[in-house]
Protein backbone atom coordinates (compact mmCIF):
# COMPACT_ATOMS: atom_id res chain seq x y z
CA UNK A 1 67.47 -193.35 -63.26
CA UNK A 2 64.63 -193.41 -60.66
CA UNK A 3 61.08 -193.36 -61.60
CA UNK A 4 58.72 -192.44 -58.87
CA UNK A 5 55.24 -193.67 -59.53
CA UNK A 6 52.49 -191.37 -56.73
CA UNK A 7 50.28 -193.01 -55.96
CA UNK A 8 51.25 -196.27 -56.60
CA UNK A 9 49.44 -198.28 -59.35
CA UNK A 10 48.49 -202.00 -59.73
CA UNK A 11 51.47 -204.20 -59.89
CA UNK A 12 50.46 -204.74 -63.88
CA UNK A 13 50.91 -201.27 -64.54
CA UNK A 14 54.06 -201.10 -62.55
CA UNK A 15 55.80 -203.96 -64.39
CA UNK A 16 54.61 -202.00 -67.56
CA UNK A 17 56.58 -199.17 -66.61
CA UNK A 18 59.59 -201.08 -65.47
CA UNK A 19 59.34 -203.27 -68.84
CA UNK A 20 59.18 -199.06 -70.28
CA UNK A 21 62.46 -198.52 -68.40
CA UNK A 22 65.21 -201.04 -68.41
CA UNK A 23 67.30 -200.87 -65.74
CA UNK A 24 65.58 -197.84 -63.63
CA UNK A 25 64.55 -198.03 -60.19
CA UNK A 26 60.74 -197.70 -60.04
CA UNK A 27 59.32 -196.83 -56.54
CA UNK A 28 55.94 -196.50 -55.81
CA UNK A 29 54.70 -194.38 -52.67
CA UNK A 30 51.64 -192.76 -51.30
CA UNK A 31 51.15 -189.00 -51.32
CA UNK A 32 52.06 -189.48 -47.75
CA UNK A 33 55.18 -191.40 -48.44
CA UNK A 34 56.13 -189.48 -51.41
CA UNK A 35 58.59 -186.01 -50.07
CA UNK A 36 60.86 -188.59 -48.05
CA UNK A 37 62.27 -191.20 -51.48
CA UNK A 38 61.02 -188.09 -54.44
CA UNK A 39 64.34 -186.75 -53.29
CA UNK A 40 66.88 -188.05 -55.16
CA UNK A 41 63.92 -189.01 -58.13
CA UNK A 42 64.49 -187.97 -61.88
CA UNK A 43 60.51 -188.43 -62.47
CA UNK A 44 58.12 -188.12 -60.68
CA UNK A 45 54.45 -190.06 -62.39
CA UNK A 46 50.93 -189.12 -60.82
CA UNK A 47 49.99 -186.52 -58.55
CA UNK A 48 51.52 -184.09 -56.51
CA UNK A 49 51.82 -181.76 -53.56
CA UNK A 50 53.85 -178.61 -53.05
CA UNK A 51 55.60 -180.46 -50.44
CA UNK A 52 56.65 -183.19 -52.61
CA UNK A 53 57.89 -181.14 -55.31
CA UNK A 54 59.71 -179.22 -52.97
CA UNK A 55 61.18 -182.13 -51.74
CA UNK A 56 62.09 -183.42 -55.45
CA UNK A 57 65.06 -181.44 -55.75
CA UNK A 58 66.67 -183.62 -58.42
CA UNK A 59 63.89 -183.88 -60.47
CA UNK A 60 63.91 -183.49 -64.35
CA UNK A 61 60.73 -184.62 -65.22
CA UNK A 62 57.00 -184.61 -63.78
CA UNK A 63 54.22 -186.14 -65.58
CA UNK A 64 50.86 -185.42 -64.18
CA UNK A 65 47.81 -187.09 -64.59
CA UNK A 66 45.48 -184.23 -64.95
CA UNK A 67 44.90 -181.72 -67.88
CA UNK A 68 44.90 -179.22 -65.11
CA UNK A 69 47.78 -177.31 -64.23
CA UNK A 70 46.48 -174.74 -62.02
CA UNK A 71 47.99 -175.72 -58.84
CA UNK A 72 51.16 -176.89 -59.88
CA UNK A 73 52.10 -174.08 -61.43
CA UNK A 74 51.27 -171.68 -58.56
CA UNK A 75 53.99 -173.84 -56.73
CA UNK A 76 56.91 -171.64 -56.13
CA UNK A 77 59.93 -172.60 -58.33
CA UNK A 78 57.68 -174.26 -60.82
CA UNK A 79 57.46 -171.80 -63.47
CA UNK A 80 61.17 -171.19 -63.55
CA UNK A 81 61.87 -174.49 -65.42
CA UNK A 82 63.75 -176.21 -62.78
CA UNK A 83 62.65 -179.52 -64.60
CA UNK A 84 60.43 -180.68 -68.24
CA UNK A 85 56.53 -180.87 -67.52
CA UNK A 86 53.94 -182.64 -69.05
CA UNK A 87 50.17 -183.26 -68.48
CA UNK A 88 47.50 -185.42 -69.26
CA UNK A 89 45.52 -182.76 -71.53
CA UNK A 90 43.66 -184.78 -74.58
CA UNK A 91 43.89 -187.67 -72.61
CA UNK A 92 40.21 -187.77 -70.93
CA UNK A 93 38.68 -186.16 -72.93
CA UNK A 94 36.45 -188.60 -74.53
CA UNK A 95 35.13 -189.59 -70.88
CA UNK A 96 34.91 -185.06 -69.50
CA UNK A 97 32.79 -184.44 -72.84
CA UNK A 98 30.76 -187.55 -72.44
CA UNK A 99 30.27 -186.21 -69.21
CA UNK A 100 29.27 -182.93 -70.39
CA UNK A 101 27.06 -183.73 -72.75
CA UNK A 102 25.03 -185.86 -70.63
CA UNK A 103 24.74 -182.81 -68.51
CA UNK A 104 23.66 -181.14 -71.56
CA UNK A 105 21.01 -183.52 -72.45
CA UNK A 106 19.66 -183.63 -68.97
CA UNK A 107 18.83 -180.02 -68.56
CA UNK A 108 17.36 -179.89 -71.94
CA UNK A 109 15.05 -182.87 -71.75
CA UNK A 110 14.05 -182.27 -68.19
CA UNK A 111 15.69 -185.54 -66.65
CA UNK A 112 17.06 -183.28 -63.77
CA UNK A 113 13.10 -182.12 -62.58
CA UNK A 114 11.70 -185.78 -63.85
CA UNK A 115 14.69 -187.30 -61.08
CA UNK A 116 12.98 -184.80 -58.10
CA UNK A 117 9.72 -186.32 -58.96
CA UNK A 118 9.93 -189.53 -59.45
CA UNK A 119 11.97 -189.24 -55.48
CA UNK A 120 9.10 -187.40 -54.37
CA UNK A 121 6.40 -189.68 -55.77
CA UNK A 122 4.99 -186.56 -58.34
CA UNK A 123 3.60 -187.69 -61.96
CA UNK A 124 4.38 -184.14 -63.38
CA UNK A 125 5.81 -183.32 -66.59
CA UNK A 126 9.12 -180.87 -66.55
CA UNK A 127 10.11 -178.48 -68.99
CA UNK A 128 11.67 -180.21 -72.00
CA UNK A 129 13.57 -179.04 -75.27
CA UNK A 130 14.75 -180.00 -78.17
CA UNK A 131 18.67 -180.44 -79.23
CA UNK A 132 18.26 -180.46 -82.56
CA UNK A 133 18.83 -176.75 -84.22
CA UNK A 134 19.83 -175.50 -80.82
CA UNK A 135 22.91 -173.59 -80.69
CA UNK A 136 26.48 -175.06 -78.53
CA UNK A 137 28.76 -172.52 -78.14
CA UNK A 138 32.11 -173.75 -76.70
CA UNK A 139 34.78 -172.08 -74.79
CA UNK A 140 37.90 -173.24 -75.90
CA UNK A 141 38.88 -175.83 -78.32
CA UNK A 142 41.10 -178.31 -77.48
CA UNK A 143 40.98 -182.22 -77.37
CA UNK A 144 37.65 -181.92 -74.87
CA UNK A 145 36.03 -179.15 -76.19
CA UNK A 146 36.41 -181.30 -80.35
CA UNK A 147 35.13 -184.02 -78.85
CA UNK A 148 31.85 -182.37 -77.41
CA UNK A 149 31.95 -180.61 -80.54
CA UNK A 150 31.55 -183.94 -82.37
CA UNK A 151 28.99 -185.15 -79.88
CA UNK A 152 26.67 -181.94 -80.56
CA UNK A 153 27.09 -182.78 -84.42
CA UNK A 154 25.23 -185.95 -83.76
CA UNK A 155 22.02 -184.06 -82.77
CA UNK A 156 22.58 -181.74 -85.57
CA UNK A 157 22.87 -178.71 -83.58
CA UNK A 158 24.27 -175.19 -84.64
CA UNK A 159 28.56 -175.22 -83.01
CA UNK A 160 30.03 -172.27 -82.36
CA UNK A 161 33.29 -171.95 -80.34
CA UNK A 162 36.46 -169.92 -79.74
CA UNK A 163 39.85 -170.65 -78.38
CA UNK A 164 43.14 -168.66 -78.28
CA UNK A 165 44.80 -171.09 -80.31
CA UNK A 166 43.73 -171.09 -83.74
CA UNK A 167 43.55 -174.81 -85.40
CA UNK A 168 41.75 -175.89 -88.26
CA UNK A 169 38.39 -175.56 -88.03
CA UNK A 170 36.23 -179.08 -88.35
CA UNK A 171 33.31 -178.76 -91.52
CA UNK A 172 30.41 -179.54 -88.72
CA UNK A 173 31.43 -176.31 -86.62
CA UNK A 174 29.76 -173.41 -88.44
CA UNK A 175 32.65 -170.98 -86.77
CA UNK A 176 35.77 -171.20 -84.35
CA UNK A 177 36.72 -168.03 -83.69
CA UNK A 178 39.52 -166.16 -81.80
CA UNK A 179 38.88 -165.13 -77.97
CA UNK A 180 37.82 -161.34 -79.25
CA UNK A 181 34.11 -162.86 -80.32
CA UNK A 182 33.70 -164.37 -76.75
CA UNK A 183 30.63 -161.99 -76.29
CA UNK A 184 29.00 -162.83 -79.55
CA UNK A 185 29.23 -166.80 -78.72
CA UNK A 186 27.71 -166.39 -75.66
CA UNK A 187 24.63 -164.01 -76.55
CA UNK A 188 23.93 -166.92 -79.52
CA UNK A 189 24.33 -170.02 -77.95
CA UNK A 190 21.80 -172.22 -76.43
CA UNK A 191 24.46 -173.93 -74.38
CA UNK A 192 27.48 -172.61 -72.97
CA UNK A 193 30.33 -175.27 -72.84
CA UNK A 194 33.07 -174.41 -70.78
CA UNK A 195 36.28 -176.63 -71.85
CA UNK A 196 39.33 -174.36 -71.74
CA UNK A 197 42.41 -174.51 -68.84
CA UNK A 198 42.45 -172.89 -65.92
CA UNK A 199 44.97 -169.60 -66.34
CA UNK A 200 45.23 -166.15 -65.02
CA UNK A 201 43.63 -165.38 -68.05
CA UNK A 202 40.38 -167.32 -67.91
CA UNK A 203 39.87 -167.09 -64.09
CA UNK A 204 36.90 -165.40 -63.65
CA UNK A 205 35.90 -165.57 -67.43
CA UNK A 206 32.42 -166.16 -67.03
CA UNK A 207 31.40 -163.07 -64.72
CA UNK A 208 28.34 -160.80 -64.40
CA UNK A 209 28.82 -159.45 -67.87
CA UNK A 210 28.55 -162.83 -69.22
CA UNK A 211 26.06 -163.65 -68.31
CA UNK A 212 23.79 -160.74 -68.79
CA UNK A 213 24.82 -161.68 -72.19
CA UNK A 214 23.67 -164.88 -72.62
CA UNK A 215 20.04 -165.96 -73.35
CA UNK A 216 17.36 -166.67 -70.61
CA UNK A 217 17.05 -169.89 -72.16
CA UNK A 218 20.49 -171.07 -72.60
CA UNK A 219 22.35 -173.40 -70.39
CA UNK A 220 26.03 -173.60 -68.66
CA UNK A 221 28.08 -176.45 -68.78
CA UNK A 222 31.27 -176.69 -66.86
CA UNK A 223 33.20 -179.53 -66.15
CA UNK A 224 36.84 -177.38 -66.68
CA UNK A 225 37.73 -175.96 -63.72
CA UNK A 226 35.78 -174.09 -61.10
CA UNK A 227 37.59 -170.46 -60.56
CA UNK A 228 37.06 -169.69 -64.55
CA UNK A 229 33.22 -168.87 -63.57
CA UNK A 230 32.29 -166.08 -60.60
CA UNK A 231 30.44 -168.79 -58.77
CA UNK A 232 28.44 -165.38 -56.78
CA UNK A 233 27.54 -163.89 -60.19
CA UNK A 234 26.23 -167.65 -61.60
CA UNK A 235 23.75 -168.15 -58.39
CA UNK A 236 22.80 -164.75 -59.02
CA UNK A 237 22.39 -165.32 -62.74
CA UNK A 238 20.18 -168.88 -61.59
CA UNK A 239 18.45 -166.79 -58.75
CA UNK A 240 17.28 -164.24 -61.42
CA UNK A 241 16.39 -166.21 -64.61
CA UNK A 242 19.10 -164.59 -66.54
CA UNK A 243 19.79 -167.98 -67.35
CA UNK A 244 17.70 -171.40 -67.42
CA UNK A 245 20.18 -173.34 -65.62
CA UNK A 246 23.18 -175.39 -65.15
CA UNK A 247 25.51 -178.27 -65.06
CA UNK A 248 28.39 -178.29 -62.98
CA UNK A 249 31.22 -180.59 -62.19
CA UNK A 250 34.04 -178.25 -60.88
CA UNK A 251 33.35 -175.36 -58.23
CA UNK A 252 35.66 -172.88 -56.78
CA UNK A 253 35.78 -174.57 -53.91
CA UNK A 254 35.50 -178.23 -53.71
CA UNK A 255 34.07 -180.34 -52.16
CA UNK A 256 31.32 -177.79 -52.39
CA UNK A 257 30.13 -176.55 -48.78
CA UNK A 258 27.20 -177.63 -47.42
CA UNK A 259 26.32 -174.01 -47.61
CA UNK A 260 26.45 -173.56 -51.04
CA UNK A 261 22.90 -172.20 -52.68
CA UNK A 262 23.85 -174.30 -55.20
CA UNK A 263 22.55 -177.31 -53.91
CA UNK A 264 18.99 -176.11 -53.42
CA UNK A 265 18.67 -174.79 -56.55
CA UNK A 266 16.17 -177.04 -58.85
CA UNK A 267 17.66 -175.81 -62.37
CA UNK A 268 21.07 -176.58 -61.13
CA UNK A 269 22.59 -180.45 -62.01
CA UNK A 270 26.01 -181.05 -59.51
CA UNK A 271 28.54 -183.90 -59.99
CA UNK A 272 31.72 -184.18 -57.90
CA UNK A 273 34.64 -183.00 -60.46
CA UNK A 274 34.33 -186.62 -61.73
CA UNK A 275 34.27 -185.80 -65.63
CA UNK A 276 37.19 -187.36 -66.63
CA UNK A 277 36.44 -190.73 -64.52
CA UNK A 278 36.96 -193.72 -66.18
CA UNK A 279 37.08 -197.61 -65.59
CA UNK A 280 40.36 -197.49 -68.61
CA UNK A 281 41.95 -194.37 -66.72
CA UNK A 282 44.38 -196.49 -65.09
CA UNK A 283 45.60 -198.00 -68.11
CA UNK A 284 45.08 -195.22 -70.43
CA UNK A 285 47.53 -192.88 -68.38
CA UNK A 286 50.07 -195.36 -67.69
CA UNK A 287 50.20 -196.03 -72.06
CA UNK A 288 50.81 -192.57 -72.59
CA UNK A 289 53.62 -191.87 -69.38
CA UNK A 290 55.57 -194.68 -71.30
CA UNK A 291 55.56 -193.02 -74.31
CA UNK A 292 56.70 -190.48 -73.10
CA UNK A 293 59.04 -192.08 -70.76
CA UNK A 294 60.09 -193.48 -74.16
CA UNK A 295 60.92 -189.95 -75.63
CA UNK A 296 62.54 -188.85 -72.48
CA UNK A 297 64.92 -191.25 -72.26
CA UNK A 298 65.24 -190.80 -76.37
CA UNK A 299 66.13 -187.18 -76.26
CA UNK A 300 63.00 -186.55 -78.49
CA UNK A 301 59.76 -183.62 -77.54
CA UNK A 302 56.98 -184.58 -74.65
CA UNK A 303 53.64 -184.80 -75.76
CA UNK A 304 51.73 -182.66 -74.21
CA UNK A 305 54.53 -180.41 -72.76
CA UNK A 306 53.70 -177.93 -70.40
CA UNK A 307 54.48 -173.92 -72.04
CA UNK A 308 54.76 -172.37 -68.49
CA UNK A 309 53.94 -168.94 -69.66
CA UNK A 310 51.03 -170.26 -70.71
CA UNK A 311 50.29 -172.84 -68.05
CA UNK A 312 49.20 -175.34 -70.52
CA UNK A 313 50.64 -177.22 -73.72
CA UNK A 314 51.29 -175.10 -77.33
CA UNK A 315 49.15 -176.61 -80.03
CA UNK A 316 52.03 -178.29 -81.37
CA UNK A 317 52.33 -180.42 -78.36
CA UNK A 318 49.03 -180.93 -77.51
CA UNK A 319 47.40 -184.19 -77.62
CA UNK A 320 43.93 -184.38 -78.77
């Protein structure tokens, strides 16, 4: 069996896999480096291009190390089920909700205006609100969206949320409903959490319409993935005052051009789609692939197996 690790990792992590893998070839190779030895590979481990799955023709396995399966499954050939596919969903998402929730907790104390004037030299108070009793309304469920969940409980704020899986329902979260209430999550929430994948379905979720429905007070969050909100309609919405503002990690196009509106905008917080950064990533990712190196050589389910009709793992599956 050949294991091909892209990019490489440390040597540690490498023996780890090897020590996973008795007997298997592990390579490791650059994204670069990657189409000319993935060719005769039965797994691929990391990240990927269309031109080195292409070049994978022996494949049976790819483990990614995103949540996000957007790209890969616009490849063509990828949803046909030439070979088993897993992601990384669950994995990160202690580190994308801490992420979000500082985001959250900027915009409503103010830190975002008290940055701009401390850089410009201003003592000037900013608008500031409080957490507790507001309302977090979360799009989509999963191991991200539970964890931000959990965060919000800490403050003792009001939890809404909806997802088109149906799970059980935590006591803190006052309701989790199905997809159907979108509208009435968003015209009650305070916050708007965005935390569910990237499908045909959800691109574009977060439109015009949505927004008109949410409060002039409340807040977006989105740290998911960039095409699920019209990125026209949300500078409109921030040009406006149909909403108070927002903070974003993921854009519809990234990097985000220098041309963006975006950046000027003073109720508007921007990271660089760096959520789910971590100093454990590394090690964290690498743990789970050999688990589930472990069931693949076992003959046993993937966690986290990819349902390509759905372009994201069934509850079942899903870690987190």
């Amino acid at each position: 069996m050949k294991i091909v690790l892209c990019p490489p990792v440390s040597g540690t992590l490498c023996e780890q896999v090897r020590r996973a893998a008795p007997g298997a070839e592990v390579v490791m190779a650059s994204m670069e480096e990657a189409p000319a030895v993935v060719g005769d590979a039965d797994v691929i481990f990391g990240m990927y291009t269309e031109e080195i799955i292409r070049a994978a023709g022996k494949v049976r396995w790819i483990q990614t190390t995103s949540a996000g399966m957007d790209m890969l499954m616009d490849i063509p050939g990828v949803r046909e089920g030439r070979f088993r596919l897993s992601n990384a969903s669950g994995l990160h998402a202690l580190q994308v909700a801490e992420h979000a929730w500082a985001l959250t907790a900027a915009l409503f104390r103010g830190l975002h205006a008290a940055v701009r004037n401390q850089l410009a030299g201003e003592w000037k108070g900013a608008p500031i609100r409080d957490l507790y009793g507001a309302t977090a309304g979360i799009v989509g469920f999963g191991g991200i969206g539970r964890r931000y969940a959990w965060l919000a409980k800490g403050f003792e704020m009001r939890i809404l949320a909806v997802d088109v899986q149906q799970s059980e329902k935590p006591e803190y979260v006052e309701a989790l409903w199905e997809t159907d209430r979108l509208d009435d999550l968003l015209a009650e929430s305070d916050v708007v959490f965005i935390a569910c994948p990237y499908t045909p379905q959800t691109q574009r979720l977060i439109d015009g319409h949505a927004f008109r429905l949410m409060k002039n007070s409340a807040f977006l969050i989105n740290t998911a993935r960039g095409p699920i909100v019209d990125e026209a309609a949300l500078v409109d919405a921030l040009r406006s005052a149909e909403i108070a503002g927002a903070g974003l990690d993921v854009f519809e196009i990234e990097p985000l051009p220098d041309t963006s509106p975006l950046w000027e905008m003073e109720n508007v917080i921007i990271t660089t789609h760096s959520a789910g950064a971590s100093n454990y990533r590394p090690q964290r990712t690498v743990d789970f692939f050999c688990e589930n190196l472990r069931r693949f050589m076992a003959g046993e389910p993937l966690l986290n197996e990819t349902d390509r009709n759905l372009g994201y793992p069934t509850l079942e599956r899903r870690v987190g």
